[in-house]
Structures are given as structure tokens and as C-alpha cells.
Protein backbone atom coordinates (compact mmCIF):
# COMPACT_ATOMS: atom_id res chain seq x y z
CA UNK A 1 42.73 26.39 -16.51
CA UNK A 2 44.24 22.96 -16.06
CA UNK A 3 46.24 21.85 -12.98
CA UNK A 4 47.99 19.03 -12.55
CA UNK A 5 48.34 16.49 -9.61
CA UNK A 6 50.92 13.80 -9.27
CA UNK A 7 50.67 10.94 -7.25
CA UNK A 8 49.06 7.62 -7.23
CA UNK A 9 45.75 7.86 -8.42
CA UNK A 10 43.74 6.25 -5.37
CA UNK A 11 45.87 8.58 -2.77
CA UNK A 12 44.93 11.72 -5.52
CA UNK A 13 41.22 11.00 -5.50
CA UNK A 14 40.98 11.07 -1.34
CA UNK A 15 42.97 14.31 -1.21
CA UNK A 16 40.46 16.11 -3.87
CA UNK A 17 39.26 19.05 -2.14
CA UNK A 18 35.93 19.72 -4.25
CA UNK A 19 34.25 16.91 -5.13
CA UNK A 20 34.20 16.89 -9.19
CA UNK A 21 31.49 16.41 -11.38
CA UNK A 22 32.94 14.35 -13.44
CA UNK A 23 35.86 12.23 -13.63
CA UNK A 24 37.89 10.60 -16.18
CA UNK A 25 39.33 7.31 -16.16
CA UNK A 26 41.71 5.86 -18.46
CA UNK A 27 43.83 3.12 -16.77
CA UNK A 28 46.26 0.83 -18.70
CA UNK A 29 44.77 -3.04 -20.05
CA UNK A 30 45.13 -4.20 -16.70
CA UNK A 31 42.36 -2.03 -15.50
CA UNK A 32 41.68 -0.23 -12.18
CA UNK A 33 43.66 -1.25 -9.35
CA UNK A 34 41.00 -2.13 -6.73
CA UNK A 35 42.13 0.68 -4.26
CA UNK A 36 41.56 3.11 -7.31
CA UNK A 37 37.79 2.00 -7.34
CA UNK A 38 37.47 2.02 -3.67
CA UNK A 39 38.57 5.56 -3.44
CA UNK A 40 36.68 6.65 -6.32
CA UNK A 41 33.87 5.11 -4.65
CA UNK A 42 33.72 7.12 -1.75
CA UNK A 43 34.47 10.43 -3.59
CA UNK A 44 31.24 9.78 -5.73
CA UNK A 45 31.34 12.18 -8.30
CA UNK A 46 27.79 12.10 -10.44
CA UNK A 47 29.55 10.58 -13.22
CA UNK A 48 32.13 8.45 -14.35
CA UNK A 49 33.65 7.89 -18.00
CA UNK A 50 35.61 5.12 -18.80
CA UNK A 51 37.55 4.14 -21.62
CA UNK A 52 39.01 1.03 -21.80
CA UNK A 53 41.31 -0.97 -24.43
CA UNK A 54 40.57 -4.35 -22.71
CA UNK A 55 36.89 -5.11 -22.63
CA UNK A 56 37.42 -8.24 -19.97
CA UNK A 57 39.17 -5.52 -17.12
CA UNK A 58 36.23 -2.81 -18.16
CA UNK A 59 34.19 -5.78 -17.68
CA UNK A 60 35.28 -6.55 -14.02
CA UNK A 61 35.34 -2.81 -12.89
CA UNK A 62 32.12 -2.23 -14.16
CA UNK A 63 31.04 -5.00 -12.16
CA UNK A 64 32.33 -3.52 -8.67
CA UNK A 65 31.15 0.36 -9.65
CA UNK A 66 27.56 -1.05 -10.28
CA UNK A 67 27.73 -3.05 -6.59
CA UNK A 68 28.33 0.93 -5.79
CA UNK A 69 26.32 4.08 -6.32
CA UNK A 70 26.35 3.62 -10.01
CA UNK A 71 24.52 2.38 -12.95
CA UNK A 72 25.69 1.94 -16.77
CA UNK A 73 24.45 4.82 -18.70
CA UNK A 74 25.73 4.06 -22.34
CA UNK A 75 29.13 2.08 -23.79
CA UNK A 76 30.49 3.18 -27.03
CA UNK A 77 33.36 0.26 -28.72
CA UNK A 78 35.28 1.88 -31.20
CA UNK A 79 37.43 0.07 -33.58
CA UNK A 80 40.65 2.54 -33.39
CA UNK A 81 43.06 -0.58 -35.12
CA UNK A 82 41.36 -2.34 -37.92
CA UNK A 83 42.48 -5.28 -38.82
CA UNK A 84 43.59 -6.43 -35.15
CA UNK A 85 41.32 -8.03 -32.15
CA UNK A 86 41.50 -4.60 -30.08
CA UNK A 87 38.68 -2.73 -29.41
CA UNK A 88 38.43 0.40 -27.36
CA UNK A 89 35.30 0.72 -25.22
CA UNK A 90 34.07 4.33 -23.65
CA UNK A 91 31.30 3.68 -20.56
CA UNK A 92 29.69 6.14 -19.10
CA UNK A 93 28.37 5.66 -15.50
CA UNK A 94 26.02 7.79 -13.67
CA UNK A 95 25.36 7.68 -9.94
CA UNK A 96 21.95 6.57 -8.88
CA UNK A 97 20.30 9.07 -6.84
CA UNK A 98 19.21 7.19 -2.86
CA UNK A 99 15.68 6.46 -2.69
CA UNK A 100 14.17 9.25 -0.39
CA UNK A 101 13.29 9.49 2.63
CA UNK A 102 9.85 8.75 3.44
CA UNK A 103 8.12 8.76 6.92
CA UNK A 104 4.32 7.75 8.15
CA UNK A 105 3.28 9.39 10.57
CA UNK A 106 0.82 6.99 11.82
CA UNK A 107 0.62 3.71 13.74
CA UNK A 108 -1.84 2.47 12.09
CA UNK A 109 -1.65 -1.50 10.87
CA UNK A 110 -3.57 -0.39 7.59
CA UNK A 111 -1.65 2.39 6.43
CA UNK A 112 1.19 0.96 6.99
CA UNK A 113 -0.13 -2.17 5.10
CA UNK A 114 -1.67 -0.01 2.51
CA UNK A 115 2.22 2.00 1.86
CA UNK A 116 3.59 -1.07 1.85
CA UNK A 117 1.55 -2.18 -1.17
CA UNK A 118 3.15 0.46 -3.30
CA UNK A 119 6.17 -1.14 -3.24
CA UNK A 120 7.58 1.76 -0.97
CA UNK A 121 10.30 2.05 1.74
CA UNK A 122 9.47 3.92 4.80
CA UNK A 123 10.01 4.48 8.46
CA UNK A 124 6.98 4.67 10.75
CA UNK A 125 6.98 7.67 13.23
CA UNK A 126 3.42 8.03 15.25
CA UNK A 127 2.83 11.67 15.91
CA UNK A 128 0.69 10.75 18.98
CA UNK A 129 -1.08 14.32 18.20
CA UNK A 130 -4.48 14.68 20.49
CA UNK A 131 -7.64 13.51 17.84
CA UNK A 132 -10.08 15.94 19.64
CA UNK A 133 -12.96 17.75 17.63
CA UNK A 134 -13.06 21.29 17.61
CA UNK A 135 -16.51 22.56 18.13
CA UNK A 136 -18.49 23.93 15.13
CA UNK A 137 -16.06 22.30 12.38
CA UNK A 138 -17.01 19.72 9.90
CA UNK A 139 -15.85 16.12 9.48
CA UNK A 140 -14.06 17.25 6.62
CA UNK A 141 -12.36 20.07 8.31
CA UNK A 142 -11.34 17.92 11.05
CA UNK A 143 -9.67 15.28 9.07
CA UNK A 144 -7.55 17.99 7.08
CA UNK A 145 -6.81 19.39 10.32
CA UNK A 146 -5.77 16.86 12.31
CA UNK A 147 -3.57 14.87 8.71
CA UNK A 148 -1.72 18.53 8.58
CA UNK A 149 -1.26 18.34 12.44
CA UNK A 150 0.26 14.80 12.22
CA UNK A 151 2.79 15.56 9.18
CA UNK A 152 3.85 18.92 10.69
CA UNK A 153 4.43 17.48 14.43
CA UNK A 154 6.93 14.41 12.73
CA UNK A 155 8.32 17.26 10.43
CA UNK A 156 9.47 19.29 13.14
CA UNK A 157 11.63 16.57 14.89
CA UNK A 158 13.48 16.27 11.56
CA UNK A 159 15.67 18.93 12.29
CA UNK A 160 19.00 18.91 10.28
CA UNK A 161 19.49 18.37 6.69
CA UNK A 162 20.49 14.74 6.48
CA UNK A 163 17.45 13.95 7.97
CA UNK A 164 15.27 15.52 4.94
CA UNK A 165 12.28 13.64 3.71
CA UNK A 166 8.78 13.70 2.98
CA UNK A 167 6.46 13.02 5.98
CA UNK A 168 2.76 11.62 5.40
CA UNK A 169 -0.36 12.14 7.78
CA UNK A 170 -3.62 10.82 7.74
CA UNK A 171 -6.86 11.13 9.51
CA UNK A 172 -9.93 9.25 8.80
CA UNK A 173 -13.45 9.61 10.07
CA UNK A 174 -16.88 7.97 9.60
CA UNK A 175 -19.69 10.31 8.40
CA UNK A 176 -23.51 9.67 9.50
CA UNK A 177 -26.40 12.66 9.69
CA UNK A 178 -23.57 15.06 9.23
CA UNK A 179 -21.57 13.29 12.97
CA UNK A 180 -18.01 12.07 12.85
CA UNK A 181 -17.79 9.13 14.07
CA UNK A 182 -14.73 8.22 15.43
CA UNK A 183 -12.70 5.73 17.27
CA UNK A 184 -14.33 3.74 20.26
CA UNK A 185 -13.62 4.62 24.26
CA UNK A 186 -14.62 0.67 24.89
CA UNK A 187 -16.33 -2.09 24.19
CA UNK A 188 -19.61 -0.21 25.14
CA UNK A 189 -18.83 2.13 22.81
CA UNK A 190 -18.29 0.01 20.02
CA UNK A 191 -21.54 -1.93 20.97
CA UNK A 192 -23.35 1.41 20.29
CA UNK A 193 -21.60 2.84 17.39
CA UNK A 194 -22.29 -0.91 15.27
CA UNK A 195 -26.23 -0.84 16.61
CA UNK A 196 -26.04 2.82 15.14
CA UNK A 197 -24.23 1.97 12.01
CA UNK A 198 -25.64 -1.46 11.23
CA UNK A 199 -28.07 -1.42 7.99
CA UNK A 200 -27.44 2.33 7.42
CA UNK A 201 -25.52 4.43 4.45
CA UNK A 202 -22.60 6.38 5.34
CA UNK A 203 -19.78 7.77 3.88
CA UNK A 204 -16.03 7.78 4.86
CA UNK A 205 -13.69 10.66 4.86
CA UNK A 206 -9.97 10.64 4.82
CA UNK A 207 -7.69 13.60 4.83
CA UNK A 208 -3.68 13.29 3.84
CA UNK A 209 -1.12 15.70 4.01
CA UNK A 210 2.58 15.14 2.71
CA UNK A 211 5.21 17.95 4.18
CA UNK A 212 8.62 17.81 1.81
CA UNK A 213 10.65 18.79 4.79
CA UNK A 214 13.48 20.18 2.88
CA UNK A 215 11.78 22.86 1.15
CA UNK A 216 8.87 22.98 3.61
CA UNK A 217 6.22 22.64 0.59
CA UNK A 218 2.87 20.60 1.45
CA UNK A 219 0.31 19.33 -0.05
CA UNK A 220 -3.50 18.69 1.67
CA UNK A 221 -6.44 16.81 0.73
CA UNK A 222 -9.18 15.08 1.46
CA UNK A 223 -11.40 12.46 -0.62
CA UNK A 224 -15.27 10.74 0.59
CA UNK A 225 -16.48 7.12 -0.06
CA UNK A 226 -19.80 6.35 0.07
CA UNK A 227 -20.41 3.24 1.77
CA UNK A 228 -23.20 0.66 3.03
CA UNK A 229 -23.41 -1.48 5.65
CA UNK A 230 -25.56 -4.88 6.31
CA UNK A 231 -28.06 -5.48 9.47
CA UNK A 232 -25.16 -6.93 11.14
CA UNK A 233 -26.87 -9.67 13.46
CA UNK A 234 -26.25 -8.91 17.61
CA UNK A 235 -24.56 -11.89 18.15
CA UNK A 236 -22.02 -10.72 15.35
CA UNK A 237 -21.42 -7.78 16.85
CA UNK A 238 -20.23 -9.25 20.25
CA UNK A 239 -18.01 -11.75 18.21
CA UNK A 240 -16.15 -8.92 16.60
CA UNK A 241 -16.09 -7.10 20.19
CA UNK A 242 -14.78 -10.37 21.50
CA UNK A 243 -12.18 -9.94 18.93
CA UNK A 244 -10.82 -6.72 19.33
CA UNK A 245 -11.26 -5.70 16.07
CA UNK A 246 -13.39 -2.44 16.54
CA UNK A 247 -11.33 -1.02 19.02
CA UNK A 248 -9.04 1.22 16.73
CA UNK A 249 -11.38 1.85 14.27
CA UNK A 250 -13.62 5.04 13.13
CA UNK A 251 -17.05 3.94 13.45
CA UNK A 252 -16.00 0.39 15.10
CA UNK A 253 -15.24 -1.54 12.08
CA UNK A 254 -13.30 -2.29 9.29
CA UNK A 255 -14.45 -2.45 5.00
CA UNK A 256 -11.50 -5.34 4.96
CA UNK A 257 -12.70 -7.54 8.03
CA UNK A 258 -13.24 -10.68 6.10
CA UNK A 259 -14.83 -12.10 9.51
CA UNK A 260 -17.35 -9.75 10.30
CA UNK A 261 -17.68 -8.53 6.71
CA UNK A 262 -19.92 -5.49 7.54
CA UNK A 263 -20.74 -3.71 4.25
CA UNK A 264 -19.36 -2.47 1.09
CA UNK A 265 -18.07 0.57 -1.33
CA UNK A 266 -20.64 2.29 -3.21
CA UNK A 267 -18.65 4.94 -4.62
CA UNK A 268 -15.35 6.44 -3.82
CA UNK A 269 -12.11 5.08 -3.61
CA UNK A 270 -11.19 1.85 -1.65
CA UNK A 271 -8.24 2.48 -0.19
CA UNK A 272 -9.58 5.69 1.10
CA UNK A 273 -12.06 3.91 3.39
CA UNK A 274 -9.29 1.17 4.17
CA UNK A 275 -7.40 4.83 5.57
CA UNK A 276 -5.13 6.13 3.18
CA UNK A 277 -5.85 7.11 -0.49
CA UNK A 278 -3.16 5.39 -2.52
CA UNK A 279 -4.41 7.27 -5.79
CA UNK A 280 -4.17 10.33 -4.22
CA UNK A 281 -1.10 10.16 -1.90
CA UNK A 282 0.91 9.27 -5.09
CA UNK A 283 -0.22 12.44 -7.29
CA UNK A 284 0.87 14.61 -4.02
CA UNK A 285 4.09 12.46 -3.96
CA UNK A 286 4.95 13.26 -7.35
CA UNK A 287 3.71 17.13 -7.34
CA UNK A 288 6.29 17.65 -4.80
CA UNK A 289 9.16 16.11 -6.64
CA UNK A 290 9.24 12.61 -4.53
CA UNK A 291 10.89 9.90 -7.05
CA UNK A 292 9.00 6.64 -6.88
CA UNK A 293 11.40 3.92 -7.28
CA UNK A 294 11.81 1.83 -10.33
CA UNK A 295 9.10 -0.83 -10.19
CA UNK A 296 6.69 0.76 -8.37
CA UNK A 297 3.19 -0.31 -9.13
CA UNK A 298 -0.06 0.74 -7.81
CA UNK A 299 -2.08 -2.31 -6.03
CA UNK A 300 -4.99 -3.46 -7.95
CA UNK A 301 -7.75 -0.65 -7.71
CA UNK A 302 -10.54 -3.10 -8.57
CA UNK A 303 -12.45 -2.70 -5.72
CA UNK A 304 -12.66 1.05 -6.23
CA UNK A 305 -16.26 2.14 -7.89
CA UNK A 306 -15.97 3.55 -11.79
CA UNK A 307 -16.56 6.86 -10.21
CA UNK A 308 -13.55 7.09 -8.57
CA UNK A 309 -11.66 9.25 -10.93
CA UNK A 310 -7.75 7.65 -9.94
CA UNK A 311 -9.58 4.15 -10.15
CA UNK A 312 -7.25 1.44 -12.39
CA UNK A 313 -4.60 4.04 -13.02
CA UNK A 314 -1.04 3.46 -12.59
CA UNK A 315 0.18 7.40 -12.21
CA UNK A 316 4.14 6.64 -12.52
């Protein structure tokens, strides 16, 4: 079962018609001729072994397959002449997998800050789906609607296979006396929602949903932090109207607003308030087979309450 092919190697490897899953290279002590490389580069076979007898030419190639696809995966010397200053070396190369594709499906400045802490990279894709309640459901329900809704409407412009990713939606809501609270109309609104809001307890719900759009598995949650807010003076609340700040926010403000400074976390998890639960999204991440990168870390929970049950993990 062995067939033969003769020609010059880098004109062989372009004319392969299956790619292979492994290929052999055993070059003379000058090395690979650069064309070799560059044609072996663009078949990409998952891995490479390479012996050498001239550990300065391995060297150099190494050096332009790991500017490639490619990472070391072991070397091997082997003294096959004792007594002399040769040395045969066998590398083994394995191609490093591209980072996947990951896509918010939100606008929003915070969750886009909030991925962006994770050390992720990720294309923002707003689903612009309609936020209106549905009479009789709760807050809850509405969030886990409405994250599912945003995922699936990105998901379904991701139509052929190269495009394959994992999408993320998010919904957030303010809780008080069983309401949602949501986003402002206008300033009017946001006037009302702070008088409302100001010296009361609360909580904050977010729901996220991740869609792995290649095998159409998801993944839905949604997690509550309790939260408390000060008697925020009138005249503050025009200043942050004045501002803008409200204006595209559930309940008209923000935990993080280090002007304002309206309240703080009583239980729950931080970043789920802020509008997208890091601890969380990261479990569903990883349930549905998404690699985090090398180096990944998660930001620095400490603002989360010890209740929080993902609070000062790192989950890679």
C-alpha cells in the first residue's frame, strides 16, 4: 500500500490530492529549500516530523514552520555516530488549532468591556431584536427569552460552514416588587425610575445564552444579584441625566458609575449586574467544547459577595 511520486518535493506537496495526516520530512544537511516549507505550509497537514542531521538547518526551518500554523511538540537527538560531532535530531510539529470564532451579540459598551477582560477575541454583531415584555411572564423569563432570541437571530445569519462559531446573548433587567425595570424612554423616564430606585433593595437579573452554531447545541441561563442603592440626592440625579449616563441602562444606572456611585452588591455575582456573568458564560463556553486560548485569565472576582458560588475561581 505504498505509492510513489517523483518530482521535486515543493511541486509534489501542491499536487497532493488528499491532504495527509502526516508527513515526513527528511531533507539532506542543507535543510528545506524555502519553497519546500512554503508549500508544505499551505498543505497543512496536522503534523509534521522532522529528522534532521544538522541541528543549525532544523534550527532555521523550525523557525519559519512556527511563524506558520505550527508549534514544537517534542525533539528527540540521537547520537547514531559516536565518537564524531553529528547528531541526528527527530521534531515533531503539530498544527495549532485557530482560535474560534466568537460573536456578541450585543452593543452594549459593558459587555463588550466585560469579554474583553477575559482576554478573548470577538466580533460584535447587535441583534437589534425588539426588548418588549410579554404579558404575564416573569423578569426571569423575560431575560432568558429575549438572551435566546438575541443568540439565535445572529446565529441564523451565519449561514455556511466557514462562518461557524459560538454566538453569545444577553439580557439584563432590574427587579423591584416583582417589576422589571428596564431601559429609559427619556430623561423623564430616568428621572422617575432613580426617584423610584433611590434608597431601595433590588436585585438584578441577567440571562445568557451561547448557540455553538456548528452543531446547533445551546446553552441558557440566568443568575440574580442582590443589590442596594443610596438616597441618591436630586441634584445628583439631574447631574447623571445631564450626563447621559442612564439612558441605556436597566433601571437608569450603572453599579460601575464611579461619578454617581449609586449603590452596591450584596450578594450575587458582579459582573452579572455589570451585564454579563463572566463566571458563568465561561462554564457554558467550555460545556460546549469552546477552547479558551492559552493565557486566558478570569478578571479579578473580588467584588463578587462569598456567596457567589464562581466567585475567585479561575475555571480554565
Amino acid at each position: 500500500n505504498v505509492e510513489f511520486v517523483l518530482g521535486k518535493t515543493e511541486h509534489v506537496l501542491g499536487s497532493i490530492a488528499e491532504k495527509p495526516d502526516v508527513v515526513l520530512l527528511d531533507p539532506p544537511r542543507a535543510g528545506c529549500q524555502r519553497e519546500a516549507l512554503r508549500s508544505l505550509l499551505k498543505l497543512a497537514p496536522p503534523r509534521i516530523v522532522y529528522v534532521s542531521c544538522d541541528p543549525e538547518t532544523l534550527a532555521r526551518d523550525l523557525k519559519l514552520l512556527c511563524q506558520g500554523p505550527y508549534q514544537v511538540a517534542s525533539i528527540q537527538p540521537l547520537d547514531m555516530f559516536p565518537q564524531t560531532h553529528h547528531v541526528e535530531c527527530v521534531a515533531v510539529l503539530e498544527r495549532i488549532a485557530p482560535p474560534p470564532r466568537i460573536i456578541l451579540a450585543s452593543g452594549s459598551p459593558r459587555r463588550k468591556e466585560l469579554l474583553s477582560d477575559l482576554g478573548l477575541d470577538f466580533e460584535v454583531k447587535p441583534s437589534n431584536v425588539d426588548e418588549e415584555v410579554i404579558p404575564g411572564e416573569t423578569p426571569q423569563e423575560m431575560v432568558l427569552r429575549l438572551s435566546a432570541a438575541k443568540a439565535q437571530a445572529v446565529a441564523d445569519t451565519l449561514d455556511e460552514p466557514a462562518e461557524d462559531g459560538y454566538v453569545i446573548g444577553a439580557d439584563s433587567t432590574v427587579v423591584f416588587e416583582g417589576r422589571a425595570i428596564g431601559k429609559p424612554v427619556d430623561a423623564d423616564d430616568a428621572r422617575r425610575m432613580l426617584h423610584e430606585l433611590s434608597g431601595t433593595k433590588h436585585c438584578v437579573t441577567t440571562g445568557v445564552t451561547v448557540i455553538d452554531v456548528g452543531s446547533g447545541r445551546w446553552l441558557t441561563d440566568s443568575m440574580i444579584g442582590d443589590v442596594v442603592l443610596r438616597d441618591i440626592t436630586d441634584e445628583e440625579i439631574e447631574e447623571s441625566i445631564a450626563s447621559g449616563t442612564p439612558m441605556d441602562k436597566a433601571g437608569a444606572y450603572a453599579i460601575q458609575d464611579v461619578e454617581l456611585r449609586p449603590g452596591e452588591l450584596l450578594e450575587g455575582c458582579y459582573t452579572n449586574v455589570v451585564g454579563l456573568p463572566l463566571c458563568r458564560l465561561t462554564q457554558m463556553l467550555t460545556e460546549l467544547g469552546c477552547p479558551l486560548p492559552p493565557g486566558w485569565a478570569m478578571p479579578n472576582q473580588a467584588n463578587c459577595k462569598t456567596d457567589c458560588p464562581f466567585a475567585g475561581e479561575n475555571l480554565a
